[in-house]
C-alpha atoms as a PDB file:
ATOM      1  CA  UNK A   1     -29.108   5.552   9.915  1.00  0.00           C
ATOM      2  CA  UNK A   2     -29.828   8.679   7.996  1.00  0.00           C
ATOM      3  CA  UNK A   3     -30.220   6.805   4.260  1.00  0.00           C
ATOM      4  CA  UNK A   4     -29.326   3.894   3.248  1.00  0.00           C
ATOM      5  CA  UNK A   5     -27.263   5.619   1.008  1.00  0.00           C
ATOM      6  CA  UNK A   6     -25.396   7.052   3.302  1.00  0.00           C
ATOM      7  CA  UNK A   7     -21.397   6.688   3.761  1.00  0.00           C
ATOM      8  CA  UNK A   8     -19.181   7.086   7.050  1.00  0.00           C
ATOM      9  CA  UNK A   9     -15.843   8.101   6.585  1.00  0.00           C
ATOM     10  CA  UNK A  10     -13.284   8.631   9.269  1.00  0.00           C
ATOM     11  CA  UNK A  11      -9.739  10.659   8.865  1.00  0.00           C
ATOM     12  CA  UNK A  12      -9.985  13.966   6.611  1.00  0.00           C
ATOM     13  CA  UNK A  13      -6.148  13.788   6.015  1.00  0.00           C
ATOM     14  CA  UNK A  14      -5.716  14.181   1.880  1.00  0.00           C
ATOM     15  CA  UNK A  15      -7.224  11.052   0.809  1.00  0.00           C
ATOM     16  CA  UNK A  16      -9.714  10.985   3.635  1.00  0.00           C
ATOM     17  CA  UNK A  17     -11.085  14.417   2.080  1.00  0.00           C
ATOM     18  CA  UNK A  18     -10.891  12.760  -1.740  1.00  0.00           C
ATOM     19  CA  UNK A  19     -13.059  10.011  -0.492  1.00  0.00           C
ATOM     20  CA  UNK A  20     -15.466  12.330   0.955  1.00  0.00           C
ATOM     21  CA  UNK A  21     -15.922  14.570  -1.937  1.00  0.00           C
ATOM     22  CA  UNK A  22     -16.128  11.943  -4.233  1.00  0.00           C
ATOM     23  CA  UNK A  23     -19.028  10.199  -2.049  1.00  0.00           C
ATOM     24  CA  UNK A  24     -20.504  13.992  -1.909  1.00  0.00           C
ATOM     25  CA  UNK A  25     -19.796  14.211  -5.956  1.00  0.00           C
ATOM     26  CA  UNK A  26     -22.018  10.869  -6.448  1.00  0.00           C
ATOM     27  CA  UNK A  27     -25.034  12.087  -4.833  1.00  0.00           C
ATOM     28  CA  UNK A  28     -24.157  10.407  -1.972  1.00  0.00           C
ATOM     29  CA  UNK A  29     -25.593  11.536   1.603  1.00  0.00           C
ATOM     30  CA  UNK A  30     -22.387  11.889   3.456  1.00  0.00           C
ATOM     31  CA  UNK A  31     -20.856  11.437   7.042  1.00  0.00           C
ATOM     32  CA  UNK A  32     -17.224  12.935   8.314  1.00  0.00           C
ATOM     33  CA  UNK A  33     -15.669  12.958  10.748  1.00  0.00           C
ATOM     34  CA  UNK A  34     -11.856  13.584  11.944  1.00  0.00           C
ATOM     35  CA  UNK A  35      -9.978  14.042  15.242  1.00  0.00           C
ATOM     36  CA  UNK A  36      -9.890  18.218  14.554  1.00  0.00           C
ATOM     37  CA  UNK A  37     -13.040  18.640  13.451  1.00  0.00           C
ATOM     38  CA  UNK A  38     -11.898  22.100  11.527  1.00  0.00           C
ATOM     39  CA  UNK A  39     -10.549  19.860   8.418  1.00  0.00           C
ATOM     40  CA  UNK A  40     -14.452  18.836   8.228  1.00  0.00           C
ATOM     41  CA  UNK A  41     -15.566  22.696   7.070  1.00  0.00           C
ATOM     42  CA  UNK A  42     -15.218  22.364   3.518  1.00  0.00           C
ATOM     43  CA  UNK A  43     -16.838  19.203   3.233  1.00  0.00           C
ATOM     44  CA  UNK A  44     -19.774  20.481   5.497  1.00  0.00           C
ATOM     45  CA  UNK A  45     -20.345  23.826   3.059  1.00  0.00           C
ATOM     46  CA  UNK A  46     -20.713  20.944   0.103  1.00  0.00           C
ATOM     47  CA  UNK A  47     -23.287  19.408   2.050  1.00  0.00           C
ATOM     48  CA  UNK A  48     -21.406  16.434   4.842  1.00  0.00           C
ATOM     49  CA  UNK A  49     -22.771  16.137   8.371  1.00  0.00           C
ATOM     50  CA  UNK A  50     -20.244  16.409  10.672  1.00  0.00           C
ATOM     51  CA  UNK A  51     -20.528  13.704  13.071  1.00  0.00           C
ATOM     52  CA  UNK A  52     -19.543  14.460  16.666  1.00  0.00           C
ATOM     53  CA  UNK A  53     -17.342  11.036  17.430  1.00  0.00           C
ATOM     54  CA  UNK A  54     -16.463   8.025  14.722  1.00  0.00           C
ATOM     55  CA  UNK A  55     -18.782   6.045  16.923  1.00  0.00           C
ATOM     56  CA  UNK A  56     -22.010   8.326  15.962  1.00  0.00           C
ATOM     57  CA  UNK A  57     -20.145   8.112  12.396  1.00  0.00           C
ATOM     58  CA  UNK A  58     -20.016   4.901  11.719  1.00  0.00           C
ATOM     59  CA  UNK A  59     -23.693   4.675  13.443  1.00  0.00           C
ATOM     60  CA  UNK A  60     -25.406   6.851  10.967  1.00  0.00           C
ATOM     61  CA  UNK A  61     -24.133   4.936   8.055  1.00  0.00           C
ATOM     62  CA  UNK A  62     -24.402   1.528   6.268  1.00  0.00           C
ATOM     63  CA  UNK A  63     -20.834   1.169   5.183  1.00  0.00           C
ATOM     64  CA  UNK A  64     -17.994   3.431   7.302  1.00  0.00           C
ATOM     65  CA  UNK A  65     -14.871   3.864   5.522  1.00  0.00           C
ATOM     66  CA  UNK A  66     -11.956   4.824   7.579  1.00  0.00           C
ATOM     67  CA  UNK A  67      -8.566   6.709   6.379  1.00  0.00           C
ATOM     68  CA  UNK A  68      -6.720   6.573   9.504  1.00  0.00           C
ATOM     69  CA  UNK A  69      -2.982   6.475  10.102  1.00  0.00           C
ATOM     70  CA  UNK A  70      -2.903   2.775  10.442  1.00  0.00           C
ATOM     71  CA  UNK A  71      -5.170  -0.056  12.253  1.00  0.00           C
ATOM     72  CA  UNK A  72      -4.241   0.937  15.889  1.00  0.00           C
ATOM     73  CA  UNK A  73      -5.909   4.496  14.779  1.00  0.00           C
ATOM     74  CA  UNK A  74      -9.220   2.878  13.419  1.00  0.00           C
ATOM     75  CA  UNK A  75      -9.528   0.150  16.716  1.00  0.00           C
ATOM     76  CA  UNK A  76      -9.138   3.934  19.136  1.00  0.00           C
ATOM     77  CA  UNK A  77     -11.467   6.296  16.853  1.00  0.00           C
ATOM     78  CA  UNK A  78     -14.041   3.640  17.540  1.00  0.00           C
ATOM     79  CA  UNK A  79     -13.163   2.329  20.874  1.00  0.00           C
ATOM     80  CA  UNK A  80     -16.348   3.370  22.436  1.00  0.00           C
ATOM     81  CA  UNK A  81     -18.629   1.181  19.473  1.00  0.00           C
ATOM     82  CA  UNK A  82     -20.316  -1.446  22.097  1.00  0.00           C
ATOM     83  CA  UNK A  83     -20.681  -5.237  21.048  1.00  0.00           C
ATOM     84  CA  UNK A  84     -23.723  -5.748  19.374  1.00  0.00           C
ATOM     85  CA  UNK A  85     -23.490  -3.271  16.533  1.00  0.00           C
ATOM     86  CA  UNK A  86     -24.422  -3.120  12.878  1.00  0.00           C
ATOM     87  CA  UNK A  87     -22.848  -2.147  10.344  1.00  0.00           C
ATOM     88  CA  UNK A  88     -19.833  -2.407   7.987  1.00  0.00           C
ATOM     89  CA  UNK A  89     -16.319  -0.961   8.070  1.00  0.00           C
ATOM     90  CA  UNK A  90     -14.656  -0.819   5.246  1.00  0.00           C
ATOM     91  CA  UNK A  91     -10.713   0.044   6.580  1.00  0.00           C
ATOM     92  CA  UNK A  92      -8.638   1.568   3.688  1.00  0.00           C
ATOM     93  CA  UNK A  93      -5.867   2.401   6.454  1.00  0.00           C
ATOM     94  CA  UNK A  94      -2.228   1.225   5.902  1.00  0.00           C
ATOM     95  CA  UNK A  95      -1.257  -1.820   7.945  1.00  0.00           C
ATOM     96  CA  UNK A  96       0.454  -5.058   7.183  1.00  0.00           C
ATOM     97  CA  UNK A  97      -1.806  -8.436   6.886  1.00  0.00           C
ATOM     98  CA  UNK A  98      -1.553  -9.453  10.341  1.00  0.00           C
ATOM     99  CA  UNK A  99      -2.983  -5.771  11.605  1.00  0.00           C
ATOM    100  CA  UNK A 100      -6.036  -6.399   8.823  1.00  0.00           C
ATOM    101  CA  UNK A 101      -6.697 -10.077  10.587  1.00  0.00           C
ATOM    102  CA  UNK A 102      -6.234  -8.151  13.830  1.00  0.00           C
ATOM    103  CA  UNK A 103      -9.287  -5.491  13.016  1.00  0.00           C
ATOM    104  CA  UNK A 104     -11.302  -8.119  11.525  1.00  0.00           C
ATOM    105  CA  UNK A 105     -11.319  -9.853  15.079  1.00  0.00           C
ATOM    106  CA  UNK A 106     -11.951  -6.315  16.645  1.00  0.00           C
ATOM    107  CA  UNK A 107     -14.993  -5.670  14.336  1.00  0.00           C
ATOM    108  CA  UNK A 108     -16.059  -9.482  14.928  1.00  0.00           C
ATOM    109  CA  UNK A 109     -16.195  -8.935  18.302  1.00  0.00           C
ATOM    110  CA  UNK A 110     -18.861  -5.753  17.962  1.00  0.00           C
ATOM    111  CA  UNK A 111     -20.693  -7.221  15.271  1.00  0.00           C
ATOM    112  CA  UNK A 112     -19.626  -5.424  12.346  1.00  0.00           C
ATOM    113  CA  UNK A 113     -19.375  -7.081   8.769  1.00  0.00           C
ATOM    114  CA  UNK A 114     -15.502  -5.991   7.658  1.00  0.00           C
ATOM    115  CA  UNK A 115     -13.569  -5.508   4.384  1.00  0.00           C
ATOM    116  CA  UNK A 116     -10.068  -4.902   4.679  1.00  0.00           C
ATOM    117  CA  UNK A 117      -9.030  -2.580   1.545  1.00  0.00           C
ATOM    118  CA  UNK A 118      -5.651  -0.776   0.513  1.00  0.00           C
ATOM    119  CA  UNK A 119      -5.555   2.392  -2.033  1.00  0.00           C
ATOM    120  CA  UNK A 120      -3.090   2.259  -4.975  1.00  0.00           C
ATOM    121  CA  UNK A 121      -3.462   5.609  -6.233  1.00  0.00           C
ATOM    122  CA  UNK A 122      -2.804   9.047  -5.182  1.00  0.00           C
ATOM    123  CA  UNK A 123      -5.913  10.879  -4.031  1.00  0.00           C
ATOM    124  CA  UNK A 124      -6.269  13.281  -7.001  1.00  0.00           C
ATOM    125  CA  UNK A 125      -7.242  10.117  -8.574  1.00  0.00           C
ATOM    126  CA  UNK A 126     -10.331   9.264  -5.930  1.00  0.00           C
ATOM    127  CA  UNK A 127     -13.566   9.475  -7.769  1.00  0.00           C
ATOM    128  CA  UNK A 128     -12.149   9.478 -11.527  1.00  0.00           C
ATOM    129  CA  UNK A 129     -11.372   6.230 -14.043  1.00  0.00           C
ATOM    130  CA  UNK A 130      -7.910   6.746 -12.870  1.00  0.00           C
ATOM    131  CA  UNK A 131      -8.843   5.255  -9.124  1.00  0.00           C
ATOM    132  CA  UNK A 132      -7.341   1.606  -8.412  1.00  0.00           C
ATOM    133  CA  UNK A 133      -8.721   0.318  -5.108  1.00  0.00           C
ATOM    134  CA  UNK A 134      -8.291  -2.994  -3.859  1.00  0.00           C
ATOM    135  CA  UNK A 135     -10.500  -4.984  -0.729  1.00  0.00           C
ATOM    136  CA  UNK A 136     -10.753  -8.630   0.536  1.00  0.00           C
ATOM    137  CA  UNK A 137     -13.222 -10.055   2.970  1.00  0.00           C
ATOM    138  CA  UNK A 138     -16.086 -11.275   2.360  1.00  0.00           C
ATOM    139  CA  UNK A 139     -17.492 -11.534  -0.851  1.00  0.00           C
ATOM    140  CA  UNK A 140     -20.870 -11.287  -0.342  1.00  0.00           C
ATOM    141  CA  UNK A 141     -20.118  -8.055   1.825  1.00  0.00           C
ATOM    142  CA  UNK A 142     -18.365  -6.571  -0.665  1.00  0.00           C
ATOM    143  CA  UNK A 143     -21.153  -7.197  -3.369  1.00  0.00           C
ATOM    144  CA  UNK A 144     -23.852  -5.367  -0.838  1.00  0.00           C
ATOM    145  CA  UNK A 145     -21.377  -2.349  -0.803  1.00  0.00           C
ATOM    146  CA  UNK A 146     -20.237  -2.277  -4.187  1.00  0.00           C
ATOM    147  CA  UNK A 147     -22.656   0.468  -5.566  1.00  0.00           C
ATOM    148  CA  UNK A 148     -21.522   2.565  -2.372  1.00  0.00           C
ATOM    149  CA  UNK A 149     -17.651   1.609  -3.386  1.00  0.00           C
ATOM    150  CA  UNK A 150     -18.058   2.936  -6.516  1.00  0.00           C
ATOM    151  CA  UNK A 151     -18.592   6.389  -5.728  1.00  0.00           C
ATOM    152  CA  UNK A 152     -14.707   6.206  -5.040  1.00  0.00           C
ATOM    153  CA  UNK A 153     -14.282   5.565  -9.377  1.00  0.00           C
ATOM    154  CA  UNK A 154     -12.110   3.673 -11.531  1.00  0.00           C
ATOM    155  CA  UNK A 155     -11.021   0.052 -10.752  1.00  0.00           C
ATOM    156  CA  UNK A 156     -12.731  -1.800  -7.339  1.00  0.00           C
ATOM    157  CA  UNK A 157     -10.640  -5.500  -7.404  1.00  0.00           C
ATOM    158  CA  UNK A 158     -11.936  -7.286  -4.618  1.00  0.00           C
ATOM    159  CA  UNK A 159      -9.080 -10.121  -4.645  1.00  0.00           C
ATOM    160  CA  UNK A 160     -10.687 -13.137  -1.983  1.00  0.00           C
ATOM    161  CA  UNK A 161     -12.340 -13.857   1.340  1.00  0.00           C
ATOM    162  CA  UNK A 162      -8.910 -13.557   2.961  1.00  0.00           C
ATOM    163  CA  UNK A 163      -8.984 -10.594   4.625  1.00  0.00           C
ATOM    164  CA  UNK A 164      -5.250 -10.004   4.702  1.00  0.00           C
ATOM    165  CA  UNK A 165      -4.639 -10.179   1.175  1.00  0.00           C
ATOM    166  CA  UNK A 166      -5.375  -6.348  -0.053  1.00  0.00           C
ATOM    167  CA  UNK A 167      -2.708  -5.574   2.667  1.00  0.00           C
ATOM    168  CA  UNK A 168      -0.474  -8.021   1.726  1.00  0.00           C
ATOM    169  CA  UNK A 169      -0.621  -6.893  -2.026  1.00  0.00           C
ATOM    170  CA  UNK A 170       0.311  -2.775  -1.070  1.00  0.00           C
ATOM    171  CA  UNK A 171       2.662  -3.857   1.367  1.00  0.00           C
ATOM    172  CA  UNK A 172       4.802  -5.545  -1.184  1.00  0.00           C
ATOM    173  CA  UNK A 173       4.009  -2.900  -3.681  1.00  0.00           C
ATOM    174  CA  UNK A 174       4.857  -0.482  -0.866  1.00  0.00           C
ATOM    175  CA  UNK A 175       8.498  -2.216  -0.659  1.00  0.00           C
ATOM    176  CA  UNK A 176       8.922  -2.290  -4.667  1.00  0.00           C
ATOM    177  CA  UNK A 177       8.271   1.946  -4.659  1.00  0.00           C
ATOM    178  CA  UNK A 178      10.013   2.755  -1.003  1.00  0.00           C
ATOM    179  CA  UNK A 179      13.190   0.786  -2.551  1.00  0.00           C
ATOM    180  CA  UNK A 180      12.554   2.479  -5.849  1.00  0.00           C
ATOM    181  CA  UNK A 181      12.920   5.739  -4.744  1.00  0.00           C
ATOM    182  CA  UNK A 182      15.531   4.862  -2.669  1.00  0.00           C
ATOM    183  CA  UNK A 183      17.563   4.018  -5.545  1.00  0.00           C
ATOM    184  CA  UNK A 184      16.317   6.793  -7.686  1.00  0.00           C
ATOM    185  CA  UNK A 185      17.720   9.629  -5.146  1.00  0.00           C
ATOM    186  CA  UNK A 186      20.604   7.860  -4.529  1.00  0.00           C
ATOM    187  CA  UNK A 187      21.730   7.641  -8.370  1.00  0.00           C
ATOM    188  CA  UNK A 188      20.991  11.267  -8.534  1.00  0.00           C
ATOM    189  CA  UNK A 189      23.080  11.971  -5.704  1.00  0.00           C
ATOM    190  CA  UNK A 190      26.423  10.337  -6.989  1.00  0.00           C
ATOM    191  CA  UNK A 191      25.265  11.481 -10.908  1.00  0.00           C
ATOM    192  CA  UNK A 192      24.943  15.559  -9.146  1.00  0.00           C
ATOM    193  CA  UNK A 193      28.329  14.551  -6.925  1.00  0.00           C
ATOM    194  CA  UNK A 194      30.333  13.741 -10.639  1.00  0.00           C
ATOM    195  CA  UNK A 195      28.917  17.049 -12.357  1.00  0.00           C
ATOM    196  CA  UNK A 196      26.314  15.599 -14.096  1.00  0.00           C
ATOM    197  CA  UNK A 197      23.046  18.256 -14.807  1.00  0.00           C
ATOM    198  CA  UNK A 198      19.956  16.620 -13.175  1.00  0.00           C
ATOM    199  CA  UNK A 199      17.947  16.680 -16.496  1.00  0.00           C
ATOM    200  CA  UNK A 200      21.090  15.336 -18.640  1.00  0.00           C
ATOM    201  CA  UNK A 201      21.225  11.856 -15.920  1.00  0.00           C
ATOM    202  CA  UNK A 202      17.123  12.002 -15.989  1.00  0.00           C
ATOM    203  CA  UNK A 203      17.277  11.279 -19.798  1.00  0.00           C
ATOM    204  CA  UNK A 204      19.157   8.049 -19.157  1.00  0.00           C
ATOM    205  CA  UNK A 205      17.681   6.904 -15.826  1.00  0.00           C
ATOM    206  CA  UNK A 206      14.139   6.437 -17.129  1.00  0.00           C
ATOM    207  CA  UNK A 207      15.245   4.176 -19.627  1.00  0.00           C
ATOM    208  CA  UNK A 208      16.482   2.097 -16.283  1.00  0.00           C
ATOM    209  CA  UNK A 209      12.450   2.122 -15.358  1.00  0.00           C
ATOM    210  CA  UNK A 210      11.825   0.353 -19.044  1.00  0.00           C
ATOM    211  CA  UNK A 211      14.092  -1.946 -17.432  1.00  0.00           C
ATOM    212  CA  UNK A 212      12.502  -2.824 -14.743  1.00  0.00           C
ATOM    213  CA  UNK A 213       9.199  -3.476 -16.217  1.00  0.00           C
ATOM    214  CA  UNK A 214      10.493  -5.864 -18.528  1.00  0.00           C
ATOM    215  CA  UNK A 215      12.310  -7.517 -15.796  1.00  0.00           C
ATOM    216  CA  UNK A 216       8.456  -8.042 -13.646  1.00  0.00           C
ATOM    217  CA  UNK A 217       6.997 -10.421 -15.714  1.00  0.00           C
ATOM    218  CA  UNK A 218      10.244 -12.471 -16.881  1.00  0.00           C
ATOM    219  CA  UNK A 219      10.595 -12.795 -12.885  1.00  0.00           C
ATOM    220  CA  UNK A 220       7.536 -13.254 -12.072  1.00  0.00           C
ATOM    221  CA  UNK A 221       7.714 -16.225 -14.990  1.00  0.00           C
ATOM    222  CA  UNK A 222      11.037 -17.587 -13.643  1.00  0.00           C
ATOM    223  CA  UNK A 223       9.456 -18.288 -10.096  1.00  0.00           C
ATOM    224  CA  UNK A 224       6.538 -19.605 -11.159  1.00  0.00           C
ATOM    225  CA  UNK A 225       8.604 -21.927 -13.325  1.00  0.00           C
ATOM    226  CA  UNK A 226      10.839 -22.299 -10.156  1.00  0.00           C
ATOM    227  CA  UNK A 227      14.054 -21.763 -13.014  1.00  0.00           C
ATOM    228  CA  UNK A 228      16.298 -19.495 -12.137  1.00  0.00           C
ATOM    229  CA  UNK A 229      18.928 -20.869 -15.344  1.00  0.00           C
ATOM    230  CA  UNK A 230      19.759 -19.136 -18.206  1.00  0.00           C
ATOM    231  CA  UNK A 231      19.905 -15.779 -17.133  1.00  0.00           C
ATOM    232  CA  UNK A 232      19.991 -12.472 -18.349  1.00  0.00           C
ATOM    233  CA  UNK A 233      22.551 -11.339 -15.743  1.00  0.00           C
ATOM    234  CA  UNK A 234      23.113 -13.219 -12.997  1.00  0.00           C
ATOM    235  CA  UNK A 235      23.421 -12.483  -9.039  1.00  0.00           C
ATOM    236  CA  UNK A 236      27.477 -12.673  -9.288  1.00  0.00           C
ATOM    237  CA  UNK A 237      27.794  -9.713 -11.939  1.00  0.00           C
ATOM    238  CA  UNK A 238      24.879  -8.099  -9.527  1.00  0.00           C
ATOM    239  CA  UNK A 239      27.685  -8.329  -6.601  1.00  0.00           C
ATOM    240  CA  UNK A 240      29.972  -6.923  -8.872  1.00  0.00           C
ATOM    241  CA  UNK A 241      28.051  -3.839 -10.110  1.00  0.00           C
ATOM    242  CA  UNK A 242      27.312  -3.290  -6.178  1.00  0.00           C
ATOM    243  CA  UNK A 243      30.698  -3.242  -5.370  1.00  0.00           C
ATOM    244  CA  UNK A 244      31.525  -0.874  -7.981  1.00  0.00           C
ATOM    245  CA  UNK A 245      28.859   1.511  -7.194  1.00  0.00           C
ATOM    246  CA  UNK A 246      29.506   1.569  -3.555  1.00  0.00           C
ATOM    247  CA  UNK A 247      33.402   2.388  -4.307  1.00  0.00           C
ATOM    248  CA  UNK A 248      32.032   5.223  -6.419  1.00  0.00           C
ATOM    249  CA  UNK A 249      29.640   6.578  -3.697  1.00  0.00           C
ATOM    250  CA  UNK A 250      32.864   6.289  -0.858  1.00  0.00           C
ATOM    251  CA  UNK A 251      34.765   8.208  -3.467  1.00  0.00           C
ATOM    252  CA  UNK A 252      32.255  11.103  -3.021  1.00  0.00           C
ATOM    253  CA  UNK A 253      31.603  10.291   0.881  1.00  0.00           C
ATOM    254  CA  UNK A 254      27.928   9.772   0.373  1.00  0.00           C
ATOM    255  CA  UNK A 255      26.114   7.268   2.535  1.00  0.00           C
ATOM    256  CA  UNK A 256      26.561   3.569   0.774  1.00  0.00           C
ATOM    257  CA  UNK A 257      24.459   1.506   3.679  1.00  0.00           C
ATOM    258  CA  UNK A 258      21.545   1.102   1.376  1.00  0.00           C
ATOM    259  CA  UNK A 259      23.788  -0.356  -1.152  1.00  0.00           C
ATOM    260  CA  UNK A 260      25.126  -2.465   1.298  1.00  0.00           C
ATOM    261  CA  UNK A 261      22.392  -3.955   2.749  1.00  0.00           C
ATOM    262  CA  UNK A 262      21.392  -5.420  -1.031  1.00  0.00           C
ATOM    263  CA  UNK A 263      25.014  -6.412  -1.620  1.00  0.00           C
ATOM    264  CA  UNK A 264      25.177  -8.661   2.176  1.00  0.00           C
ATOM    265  CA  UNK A 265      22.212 -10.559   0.583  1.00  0.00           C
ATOM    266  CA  UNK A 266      23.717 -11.084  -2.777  1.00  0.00           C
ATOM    267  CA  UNK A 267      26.507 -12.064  -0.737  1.00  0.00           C
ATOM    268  CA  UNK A 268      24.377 -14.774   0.996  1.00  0.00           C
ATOM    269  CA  UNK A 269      23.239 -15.988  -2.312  1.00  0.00           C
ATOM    270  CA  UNK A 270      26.415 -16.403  -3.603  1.00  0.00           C
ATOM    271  CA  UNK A 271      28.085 -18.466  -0.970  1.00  0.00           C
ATOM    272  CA  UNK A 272      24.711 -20.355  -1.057  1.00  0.00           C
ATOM    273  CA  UNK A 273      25.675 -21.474  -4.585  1.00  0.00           C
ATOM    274  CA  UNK A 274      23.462 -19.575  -6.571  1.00  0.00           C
ATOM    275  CA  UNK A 275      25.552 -17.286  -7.926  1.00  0.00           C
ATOM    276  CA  UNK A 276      25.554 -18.751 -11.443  1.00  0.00           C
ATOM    277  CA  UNK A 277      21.293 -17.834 -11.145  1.00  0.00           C
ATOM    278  CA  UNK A 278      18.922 -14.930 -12.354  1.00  0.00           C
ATOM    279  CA  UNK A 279      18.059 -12.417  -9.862  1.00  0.00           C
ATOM    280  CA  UNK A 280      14.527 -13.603  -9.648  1.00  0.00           C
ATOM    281  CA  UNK A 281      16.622 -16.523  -7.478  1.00  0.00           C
ATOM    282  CA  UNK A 282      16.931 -13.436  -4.925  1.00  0.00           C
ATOM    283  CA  UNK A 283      13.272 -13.372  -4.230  1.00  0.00           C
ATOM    284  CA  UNK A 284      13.053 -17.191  -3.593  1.00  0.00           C
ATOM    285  CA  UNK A 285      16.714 -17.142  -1.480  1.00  0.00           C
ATOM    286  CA  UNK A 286      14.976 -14.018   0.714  1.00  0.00           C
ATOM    287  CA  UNK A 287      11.276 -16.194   1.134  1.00  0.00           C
ATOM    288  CA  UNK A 288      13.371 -19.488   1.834  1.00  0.00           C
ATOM    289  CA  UNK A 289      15.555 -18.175   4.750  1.00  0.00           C
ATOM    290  CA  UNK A 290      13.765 -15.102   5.973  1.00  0.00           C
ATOM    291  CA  UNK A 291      13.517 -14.831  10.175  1.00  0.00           C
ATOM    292  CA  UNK A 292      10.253 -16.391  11.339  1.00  0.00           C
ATOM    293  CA  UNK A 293       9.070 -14.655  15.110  1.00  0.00           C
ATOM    294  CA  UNK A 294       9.067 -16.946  17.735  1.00  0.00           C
ATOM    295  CA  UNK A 295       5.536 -18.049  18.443  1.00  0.00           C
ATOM    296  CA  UNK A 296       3.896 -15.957  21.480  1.00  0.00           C
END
């Protein structure tokens, strides 16, 4: 190890590079490296070492960071690390909770401490107040890293010794945005298909986003509570503003499926009986019959 100081980090895609330069822009002595090595030249006029494999990476370092594609990625960067190594990886890769428990195993097996970790932010925000990064593992591991961690800036949440649970948490928040945006394009497509100026429908639609963040906490209250009465609207006028929508999007021939996949589960909930409830019920209808995989 060159310092103990030092940080790893693997991938050089655009938040890879933030996380270097922010380690550099700490003081830092820093480690890349990345499967074309070219991306590394920037980094390496500030000052990095480019290391010749992740293995000699994550060797010369007391805390490797990885931005990778996903967890398959990290496991085949550092494929050649032997059993019997030192060290922690910090993985701040996307993967679901099971791939997070899956790495922790892998890095069990070769003797490296591990803290899972997902980024909220974009990477403009690495290394300023505006950073909001969150890890689980082991606590004590985290604590003997967090002065290395905070070269990254802004908020460091580590949320329990469970190392699936930063997945877990941007996975879900992953859903909420991917089905967000969804949406968002969608309503612009039908608003542009009925003559309506982009900027004219903007000024409505982000009042729809005030919506929605009033709506997270009274749902998040209402299934805490497990109460689903007295609702604001219920998941019956939900099927009914579906249906309209869709029958304006077939109107203009655009592509309804989306719409239809959230209008077959209000559908569901409806025949179940709960049609009379507040859509937070659709969050506890979706947990209490989703598909579980067959044990292997």
């Amino acid at each position: 190890m060159t310092d103990d100081n030092t940080i790893s980090i693997l991938g050089l895609g655009p938040m890879g590079r933030a996380l270097a330069t922010a380690a550099l822009a700490a003081g830092h002595p820093t480690v890349v490296w990345n499967r074309t090595p070219d991306r590394a030249a920037p980094l390496v006029e500030r000052g990095a070492v480019l290391a010749p494999t992740a293995a000699d990476a994550l060797g010369r370092a007391p805390v490797t960071v990885c931005c990778l594609l996903d967890h398959d990625a990290v496991r085949a960067a550092l494929a050649d690390v032997p059993d019997g190594s030192d060290g922690t990886l910090v993985n701040l890769s996307s993967g679901h909770a099971g791939a997070a428990r899956e790495t922790r195993a892998w890095a069990d097996r070769r003797g490296l401490r591990y803290l899972d970790g997902a980024i909220l932010t974009p990477a403009p925000t690495i290394g300023t107040p505006a950073a909001t990064i969150l890890y689980s593992g082991p606590r004590a591991t985290f604590e003997r890293h967090r002065p290395a961690l905070a070269a990254f800036g802004g908020t460091a949440l580590h949320l329990g010794e469970e190392i699936g649970t930063a997945a877990a948490y941007e996975m879900a928040l992953l859903d909420l945005f991917t089905m967000s945006v969804g949406g968002l394009t969608h309503a612009f497509a039908l608003a542009a298909a009925e003559g309506i100026p982009p900027a004219s429908f903007a000024r409505f639609a982000a009042g729809i986003g005030t919506l929605l963040t009033d709506m997270t906490g009274r749902v998040a209250g209402q299934l805490a509570a497990d109460d689903f009465s007295s609702p604001v609207n219920t998941i019956a006028s939900a099927g009914s503003a579906i249906a309209h929508v869709r029958a304006a999007a077939a109107a203009h021939g655009l592509d309804d499926e989306p719409l239809g996949a959230v209008g077959r589960i209000v559908d569901r909930a409806v025949a179940a009986g709960h049609g009379a409830d507040g859509y937070a019920r659709l969050a506890r209808f979706l947990a209490d019959t989703r598909s579980v995989p067959a044990s292997t």
